[in-house]
N, C-alpha and C. Protein backbone atom coordinates (compact mmCIF):
# COMPACT_ATOMS: atom_id res chain seq x y z
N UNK A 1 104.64 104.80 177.67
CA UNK A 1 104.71 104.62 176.24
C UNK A 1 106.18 104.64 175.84
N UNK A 2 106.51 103.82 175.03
CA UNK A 2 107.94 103.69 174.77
C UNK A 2 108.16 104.78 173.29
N UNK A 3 109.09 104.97 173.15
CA UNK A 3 109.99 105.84 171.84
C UNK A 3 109.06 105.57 170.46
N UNK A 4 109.58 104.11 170.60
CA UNK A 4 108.56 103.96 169.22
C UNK A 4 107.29 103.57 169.17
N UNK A 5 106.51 103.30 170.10
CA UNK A 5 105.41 104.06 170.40
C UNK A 5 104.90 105.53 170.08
N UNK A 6 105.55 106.66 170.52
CA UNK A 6 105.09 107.74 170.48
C UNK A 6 105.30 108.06 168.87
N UNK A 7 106.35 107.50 168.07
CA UNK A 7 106.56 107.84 166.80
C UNK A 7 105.22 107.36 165.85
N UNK A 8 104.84 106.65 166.42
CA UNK A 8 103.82 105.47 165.36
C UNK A 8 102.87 106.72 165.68
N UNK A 9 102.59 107.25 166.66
CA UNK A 9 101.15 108.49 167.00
C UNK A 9 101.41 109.63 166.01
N UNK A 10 103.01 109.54 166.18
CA UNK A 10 103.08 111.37 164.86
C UNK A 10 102.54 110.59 163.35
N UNK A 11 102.62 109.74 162.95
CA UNK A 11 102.22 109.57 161.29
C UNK A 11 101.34 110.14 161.31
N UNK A 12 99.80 109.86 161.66
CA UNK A 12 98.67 110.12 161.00
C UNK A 12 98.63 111.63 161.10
N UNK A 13 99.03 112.36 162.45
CA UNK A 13 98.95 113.82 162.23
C UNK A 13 100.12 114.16 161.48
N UNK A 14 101.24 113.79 160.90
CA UNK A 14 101.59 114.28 160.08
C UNK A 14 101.50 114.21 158.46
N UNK A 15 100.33 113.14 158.47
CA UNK A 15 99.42 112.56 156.96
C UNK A 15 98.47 113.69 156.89
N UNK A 16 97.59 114.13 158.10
CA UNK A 16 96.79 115.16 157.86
C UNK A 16 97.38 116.53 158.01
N UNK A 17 98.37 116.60 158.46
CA UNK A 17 98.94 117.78 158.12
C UNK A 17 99.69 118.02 156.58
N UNK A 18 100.11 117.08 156.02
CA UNK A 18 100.34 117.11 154.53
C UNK A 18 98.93 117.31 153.62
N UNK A 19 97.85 116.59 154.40
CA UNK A 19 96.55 116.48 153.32
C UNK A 19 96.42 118.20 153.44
N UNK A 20 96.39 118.78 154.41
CA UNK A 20 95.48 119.68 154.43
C UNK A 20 96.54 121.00 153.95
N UNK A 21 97.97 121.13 153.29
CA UNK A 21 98.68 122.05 153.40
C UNK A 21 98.21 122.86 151.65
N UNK A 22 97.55 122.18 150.84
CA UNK A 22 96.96 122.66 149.62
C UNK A 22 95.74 123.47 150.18
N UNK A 23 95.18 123.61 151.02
CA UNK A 23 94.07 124.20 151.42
C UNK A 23 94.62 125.24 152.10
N UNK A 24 95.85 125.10 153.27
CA UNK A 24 96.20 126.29 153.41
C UNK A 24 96.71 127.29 153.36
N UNK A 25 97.38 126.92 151.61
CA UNK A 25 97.87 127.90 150.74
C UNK A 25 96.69 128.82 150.11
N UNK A 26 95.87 127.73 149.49
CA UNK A 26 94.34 128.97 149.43
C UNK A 26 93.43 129.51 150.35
N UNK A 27 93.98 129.23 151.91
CA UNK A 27 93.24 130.23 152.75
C UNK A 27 93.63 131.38 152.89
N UNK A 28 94.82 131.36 152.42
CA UNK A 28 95.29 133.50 152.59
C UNK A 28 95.44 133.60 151.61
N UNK A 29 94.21 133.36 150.16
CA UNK A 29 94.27 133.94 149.49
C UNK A 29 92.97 135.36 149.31
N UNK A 30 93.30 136.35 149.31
CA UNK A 30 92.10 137.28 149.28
C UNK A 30 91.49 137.64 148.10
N UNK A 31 90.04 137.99 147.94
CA UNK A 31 89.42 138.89 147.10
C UNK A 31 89.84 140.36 147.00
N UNK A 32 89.42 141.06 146.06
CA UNK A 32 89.62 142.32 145.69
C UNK A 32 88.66 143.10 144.38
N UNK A 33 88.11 144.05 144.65
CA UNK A 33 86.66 144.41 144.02
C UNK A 33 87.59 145.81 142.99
N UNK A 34 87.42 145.85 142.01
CA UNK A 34 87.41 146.85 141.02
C UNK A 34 86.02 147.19 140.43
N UNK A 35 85.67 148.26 140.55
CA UNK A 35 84.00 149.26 140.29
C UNK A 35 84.14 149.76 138.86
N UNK A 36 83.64 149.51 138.03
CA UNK A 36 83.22 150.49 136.89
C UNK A 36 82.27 151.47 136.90
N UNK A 37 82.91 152.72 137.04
CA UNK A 37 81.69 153.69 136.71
C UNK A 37 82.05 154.74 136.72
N UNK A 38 81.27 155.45 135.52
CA UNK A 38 81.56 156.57 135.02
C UNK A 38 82.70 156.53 133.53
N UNK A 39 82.91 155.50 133.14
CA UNK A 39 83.78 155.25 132.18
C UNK A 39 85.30 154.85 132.80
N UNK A 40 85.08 154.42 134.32
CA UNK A 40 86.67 154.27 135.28
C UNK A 40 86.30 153.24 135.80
N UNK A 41 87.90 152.84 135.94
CA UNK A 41 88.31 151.81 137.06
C UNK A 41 88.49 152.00 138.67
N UNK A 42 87.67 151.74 138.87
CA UNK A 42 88.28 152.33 140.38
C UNK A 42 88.20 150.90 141.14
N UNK A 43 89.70 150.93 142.10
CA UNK A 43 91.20 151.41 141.68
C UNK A 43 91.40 151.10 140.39
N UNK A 44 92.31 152.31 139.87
CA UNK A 44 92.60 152.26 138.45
C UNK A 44 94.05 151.21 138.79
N UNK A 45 94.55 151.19 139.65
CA UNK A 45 96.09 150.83 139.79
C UNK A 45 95.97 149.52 141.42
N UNK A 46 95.81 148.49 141.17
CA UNK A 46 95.36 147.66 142.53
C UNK A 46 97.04 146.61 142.53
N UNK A 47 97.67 146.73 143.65
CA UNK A 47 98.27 146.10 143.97
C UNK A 47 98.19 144.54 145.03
N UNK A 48 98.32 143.15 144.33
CA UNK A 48 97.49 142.28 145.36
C UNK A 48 98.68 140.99 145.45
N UNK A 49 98.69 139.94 145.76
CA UNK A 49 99.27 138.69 146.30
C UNK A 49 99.65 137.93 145.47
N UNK A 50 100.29 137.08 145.16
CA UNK A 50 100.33 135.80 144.19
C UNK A 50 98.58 134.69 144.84
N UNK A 51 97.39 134.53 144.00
CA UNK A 51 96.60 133.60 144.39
C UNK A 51 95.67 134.80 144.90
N UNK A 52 95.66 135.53 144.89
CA UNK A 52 94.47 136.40 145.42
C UNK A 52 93.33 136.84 143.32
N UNK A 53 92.38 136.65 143.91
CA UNK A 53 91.53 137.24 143.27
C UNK A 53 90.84 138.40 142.95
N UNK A 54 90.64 139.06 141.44
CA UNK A 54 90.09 140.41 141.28
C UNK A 54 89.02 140.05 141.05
N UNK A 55 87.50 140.77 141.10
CA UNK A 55 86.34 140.90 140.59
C UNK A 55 85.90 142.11 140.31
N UNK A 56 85.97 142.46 138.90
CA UNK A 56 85.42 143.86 138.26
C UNK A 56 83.68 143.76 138.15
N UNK A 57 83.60 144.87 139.14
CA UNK A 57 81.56 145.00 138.92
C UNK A 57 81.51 145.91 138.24
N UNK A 58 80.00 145.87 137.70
CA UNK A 58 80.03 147.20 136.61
C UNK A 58 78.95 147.76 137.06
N UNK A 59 79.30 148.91 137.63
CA UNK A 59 78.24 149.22 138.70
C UNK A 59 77.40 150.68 137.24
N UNK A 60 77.44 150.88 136.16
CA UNK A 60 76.88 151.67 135.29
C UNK A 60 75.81 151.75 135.31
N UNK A 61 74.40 152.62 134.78
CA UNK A 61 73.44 152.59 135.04
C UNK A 61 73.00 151.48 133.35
N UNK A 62 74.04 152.13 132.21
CA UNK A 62 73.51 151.45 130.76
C UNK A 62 74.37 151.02 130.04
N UNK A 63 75.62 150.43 130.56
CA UNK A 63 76.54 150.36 129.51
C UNK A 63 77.85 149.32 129.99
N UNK A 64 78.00 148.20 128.97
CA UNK A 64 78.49 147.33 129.56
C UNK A 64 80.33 147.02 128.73
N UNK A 65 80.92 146.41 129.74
CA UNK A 65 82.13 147.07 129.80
C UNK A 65 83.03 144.90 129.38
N UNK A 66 84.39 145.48 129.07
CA UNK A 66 84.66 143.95 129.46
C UNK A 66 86.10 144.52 129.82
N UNK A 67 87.11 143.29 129.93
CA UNK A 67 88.65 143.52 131.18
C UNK A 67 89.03 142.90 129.52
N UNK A 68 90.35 143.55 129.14
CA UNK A 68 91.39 143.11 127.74
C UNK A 68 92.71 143.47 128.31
N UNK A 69 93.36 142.17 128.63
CA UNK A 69 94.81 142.18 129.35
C UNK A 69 95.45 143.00 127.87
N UNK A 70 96.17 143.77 128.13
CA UNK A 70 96.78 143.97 126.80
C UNK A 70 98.01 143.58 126.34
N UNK A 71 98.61 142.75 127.26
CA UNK A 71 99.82 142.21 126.71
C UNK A 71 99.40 140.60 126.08
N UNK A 72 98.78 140.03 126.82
CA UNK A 72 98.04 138.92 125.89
C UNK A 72 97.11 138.44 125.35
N UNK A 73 96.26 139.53 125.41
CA UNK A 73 95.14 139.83 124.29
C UNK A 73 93.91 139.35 124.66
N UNK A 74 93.95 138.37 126.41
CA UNK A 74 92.70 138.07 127.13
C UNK A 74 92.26 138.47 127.43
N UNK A 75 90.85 138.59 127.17
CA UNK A 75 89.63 139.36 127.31
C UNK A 75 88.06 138.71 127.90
N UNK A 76 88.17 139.10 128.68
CA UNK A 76 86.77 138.78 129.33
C UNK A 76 85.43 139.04 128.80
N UNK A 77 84.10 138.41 128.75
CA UNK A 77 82.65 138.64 127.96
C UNK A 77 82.66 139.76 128.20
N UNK A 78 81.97 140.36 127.47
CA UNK A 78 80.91 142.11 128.02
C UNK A 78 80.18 141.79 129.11
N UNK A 79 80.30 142.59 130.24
CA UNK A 79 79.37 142.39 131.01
C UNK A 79 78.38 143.86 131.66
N UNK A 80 77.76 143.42 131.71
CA UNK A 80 75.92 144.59 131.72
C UNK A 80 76.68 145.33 133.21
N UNK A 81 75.66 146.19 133.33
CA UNK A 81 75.51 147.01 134.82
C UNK A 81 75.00 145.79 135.88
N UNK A 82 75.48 145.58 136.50
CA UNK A 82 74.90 144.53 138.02
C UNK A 82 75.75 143.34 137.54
N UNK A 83 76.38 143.14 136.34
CA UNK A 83 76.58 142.17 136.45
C UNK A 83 78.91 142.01 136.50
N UNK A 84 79.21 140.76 136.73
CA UNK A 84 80.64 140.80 137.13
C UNK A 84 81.42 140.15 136.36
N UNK A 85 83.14 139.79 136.51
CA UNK A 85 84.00 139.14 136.04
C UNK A 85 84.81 139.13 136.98
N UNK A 86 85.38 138.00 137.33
CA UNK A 86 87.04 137.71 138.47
C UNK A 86 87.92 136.85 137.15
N UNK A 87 89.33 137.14 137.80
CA UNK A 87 90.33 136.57 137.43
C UNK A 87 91.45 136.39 138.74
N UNK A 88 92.01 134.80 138.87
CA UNK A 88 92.60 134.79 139.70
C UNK A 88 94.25 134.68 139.45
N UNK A 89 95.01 135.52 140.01
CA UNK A 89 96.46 135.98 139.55
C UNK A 89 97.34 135.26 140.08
N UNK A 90 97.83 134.19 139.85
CA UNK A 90 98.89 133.02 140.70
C UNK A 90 100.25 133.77 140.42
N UNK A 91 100.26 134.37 139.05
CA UNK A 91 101.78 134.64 139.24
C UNK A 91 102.65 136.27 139.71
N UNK A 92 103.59 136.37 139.92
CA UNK A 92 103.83 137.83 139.88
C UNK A 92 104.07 138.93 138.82
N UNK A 93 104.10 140.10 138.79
CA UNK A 93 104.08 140.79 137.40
C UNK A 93 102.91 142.15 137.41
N UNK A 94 103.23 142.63 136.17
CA UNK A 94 101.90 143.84 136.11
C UNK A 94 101.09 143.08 134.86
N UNK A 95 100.08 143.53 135.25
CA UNK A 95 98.90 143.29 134.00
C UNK A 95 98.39 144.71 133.90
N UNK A 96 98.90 145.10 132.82
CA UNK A 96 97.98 146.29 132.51
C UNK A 96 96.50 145.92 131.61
N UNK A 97 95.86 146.60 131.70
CA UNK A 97 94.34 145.93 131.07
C UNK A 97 93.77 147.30 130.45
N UNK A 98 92.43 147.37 129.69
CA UNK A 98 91.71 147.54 129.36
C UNK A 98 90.43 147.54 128.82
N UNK A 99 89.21 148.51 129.06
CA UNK A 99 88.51 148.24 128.19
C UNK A 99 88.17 148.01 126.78
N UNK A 100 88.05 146.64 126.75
CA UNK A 100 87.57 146.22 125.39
C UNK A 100 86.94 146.76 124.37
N UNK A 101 85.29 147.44 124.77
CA UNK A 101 85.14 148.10 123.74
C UNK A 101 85.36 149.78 123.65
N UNK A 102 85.94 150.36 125.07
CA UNK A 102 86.08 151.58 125.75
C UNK A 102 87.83 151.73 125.67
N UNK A 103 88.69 151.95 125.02
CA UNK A 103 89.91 151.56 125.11
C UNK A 103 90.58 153.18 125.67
N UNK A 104 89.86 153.94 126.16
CA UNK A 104 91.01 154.87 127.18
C UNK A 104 90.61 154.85 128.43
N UNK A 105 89.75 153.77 128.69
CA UNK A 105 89.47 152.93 130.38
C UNK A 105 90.60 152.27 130.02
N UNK A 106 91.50 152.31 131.50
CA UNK A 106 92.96 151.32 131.74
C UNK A 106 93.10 151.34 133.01
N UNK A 107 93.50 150.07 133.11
CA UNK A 107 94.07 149.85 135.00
C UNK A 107 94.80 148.99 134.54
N UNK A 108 95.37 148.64 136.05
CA UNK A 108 97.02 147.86 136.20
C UNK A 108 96.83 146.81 137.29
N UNK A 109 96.97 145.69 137.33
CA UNK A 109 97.01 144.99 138.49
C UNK A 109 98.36 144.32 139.01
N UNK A 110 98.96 144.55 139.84
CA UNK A 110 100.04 144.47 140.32
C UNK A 110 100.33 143.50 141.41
N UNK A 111 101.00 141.95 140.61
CA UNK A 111 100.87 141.08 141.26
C UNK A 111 102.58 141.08 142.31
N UNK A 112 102.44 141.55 143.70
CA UNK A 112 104.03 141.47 144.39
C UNK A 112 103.87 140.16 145.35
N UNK A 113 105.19 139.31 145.52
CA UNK A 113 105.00 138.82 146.46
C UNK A 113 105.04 138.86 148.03
């Protein structure tokens, strides 16, 4: 096989190696579970990735809770006992949060790169 021969073989794997490099920025991105219960966050204080995801369960037996970023005033539905909310964090920074209708429930999510 001559020189430019072997060059003409790298394109296509390096076409599918470009297709596929958006996918493998979101493969190391991880989940991360925050529990409600008892009127807490647990972890009250979660440190996670740029692109990783939180999901707050509300593990309560009667009483339903929602996530209120408090620096920009986003706030997630109420959600029941069994039931959930995620938010996914692309950038770096703290989000301190709270409960919405419970406001001395507080946690922090701590986006490092």
């Amino acid at each position: 096989m001559s020189r430019q021969d072997s060059r003409k073989g790298r394109a296509p794997v390096l076409a599918l190696l470009l297709a596929l490099a958006p996918m493998a920025s979101t493969a190391w991105a991880a989940e991360h579970e925050v529990q409600i219960l008892k009127y807490t966050f647990t972890p009250g204080e979660l440190t996670i990735k740029p692109g990783d995801t939180v999901t707050w369960l509300n593990v309560e037996k009667r009483v339903s809770h929602s996530v209120l970023f408090i620096a920009t005033g986003e706030e997630s539905e109420r959600f029941f006992p069994g039931e959930q909310w995620s938010r996914t964090f692309d950038q770096a920074g703290r989000f301190d949060y709270r409960c919405g209708p419970h406001p001395e429930m507080k946690g922090a999510v701590i986006v490092a790169p």
